[in-house]
Protein backbone atom coordinates (compact mmCIF):
# COMPACT_ATOMS: atom_id res chain seq x y z
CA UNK A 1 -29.76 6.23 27.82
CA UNK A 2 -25.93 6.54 29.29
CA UNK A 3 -25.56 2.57 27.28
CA UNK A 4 -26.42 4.16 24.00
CA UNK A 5 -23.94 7.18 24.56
CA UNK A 6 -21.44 5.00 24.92
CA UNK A 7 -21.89 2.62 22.44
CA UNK A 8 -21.60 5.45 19.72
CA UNK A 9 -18.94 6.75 21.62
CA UNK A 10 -17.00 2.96 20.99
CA UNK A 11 -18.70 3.11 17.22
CA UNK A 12 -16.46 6.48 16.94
CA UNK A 13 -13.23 5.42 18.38
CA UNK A 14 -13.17 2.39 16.29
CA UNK A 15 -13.97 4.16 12.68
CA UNK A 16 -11.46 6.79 13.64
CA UNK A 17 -8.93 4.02 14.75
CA UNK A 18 -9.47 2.28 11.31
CA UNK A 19 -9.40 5.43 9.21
CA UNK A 20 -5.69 5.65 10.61
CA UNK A 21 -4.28 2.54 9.12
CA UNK A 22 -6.25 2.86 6.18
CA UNK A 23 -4.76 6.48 5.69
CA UNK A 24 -1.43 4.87 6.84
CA UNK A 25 -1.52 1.74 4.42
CA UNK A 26 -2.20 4.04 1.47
CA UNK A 27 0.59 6.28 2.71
CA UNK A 28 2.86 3.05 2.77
CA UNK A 29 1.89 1.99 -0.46
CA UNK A 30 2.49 4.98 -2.30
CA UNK A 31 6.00 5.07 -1.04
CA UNK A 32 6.58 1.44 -1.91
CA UNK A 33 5.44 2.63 -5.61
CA UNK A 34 7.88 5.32 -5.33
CA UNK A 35 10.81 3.09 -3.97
CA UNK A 36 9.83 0.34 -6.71
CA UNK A 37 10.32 2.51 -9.58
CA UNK A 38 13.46 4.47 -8.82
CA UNK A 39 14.76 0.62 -8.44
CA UNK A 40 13.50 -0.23 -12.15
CA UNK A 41 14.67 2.33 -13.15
CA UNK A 42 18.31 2.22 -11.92
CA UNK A 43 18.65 -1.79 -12.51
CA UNK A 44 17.03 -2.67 -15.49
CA UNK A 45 18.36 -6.01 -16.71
CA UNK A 46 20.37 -6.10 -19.36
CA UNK A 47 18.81 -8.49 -21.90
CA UNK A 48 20.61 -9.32 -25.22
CA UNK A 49 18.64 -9.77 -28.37
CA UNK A 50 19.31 -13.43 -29.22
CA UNK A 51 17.95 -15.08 -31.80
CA UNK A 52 15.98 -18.32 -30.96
CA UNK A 53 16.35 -21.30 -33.08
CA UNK A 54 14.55 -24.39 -33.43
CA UNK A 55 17.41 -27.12 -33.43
C-alpha cells in the first residue's frame, strides 16, 4: 500500500516538473516572436524594383 503512495507521489512530481518547461518553452517562444518582429520591422531589406530581362 506505502509502494502505490509513492508511485503517484513520483507520477505527480514528474507532470508538475514537465508542466514547468512546457509553461517555460511557450513563455520563451512568445518572446522570441516578440524579439523577431521588432527586428523585421526595424531592418527590412531594402529591395529595388528591377526589371528582369531575358537576354
Amino acid at each position: 500500500m506505502i509502494d502505490e503512495n509513492k508511485m503517484y507521489v513520483v507520477v505527480g512530481v514528474l507532470l508538475i516538473i514537465l508542466l514547468g518547461l512546457f509553461l517555460y518553452l511557450i513563455t520563451i517562444d512568445i518572446k522570441l516572436r516578440k524579439i523577431e518582429k521588432k527586428y523585421n520591422r526595424e531592418n527590412k531589406p531594402k529591395t529595388r524594383s528591377t526589371v528582369v530581362t531575358g537576354k
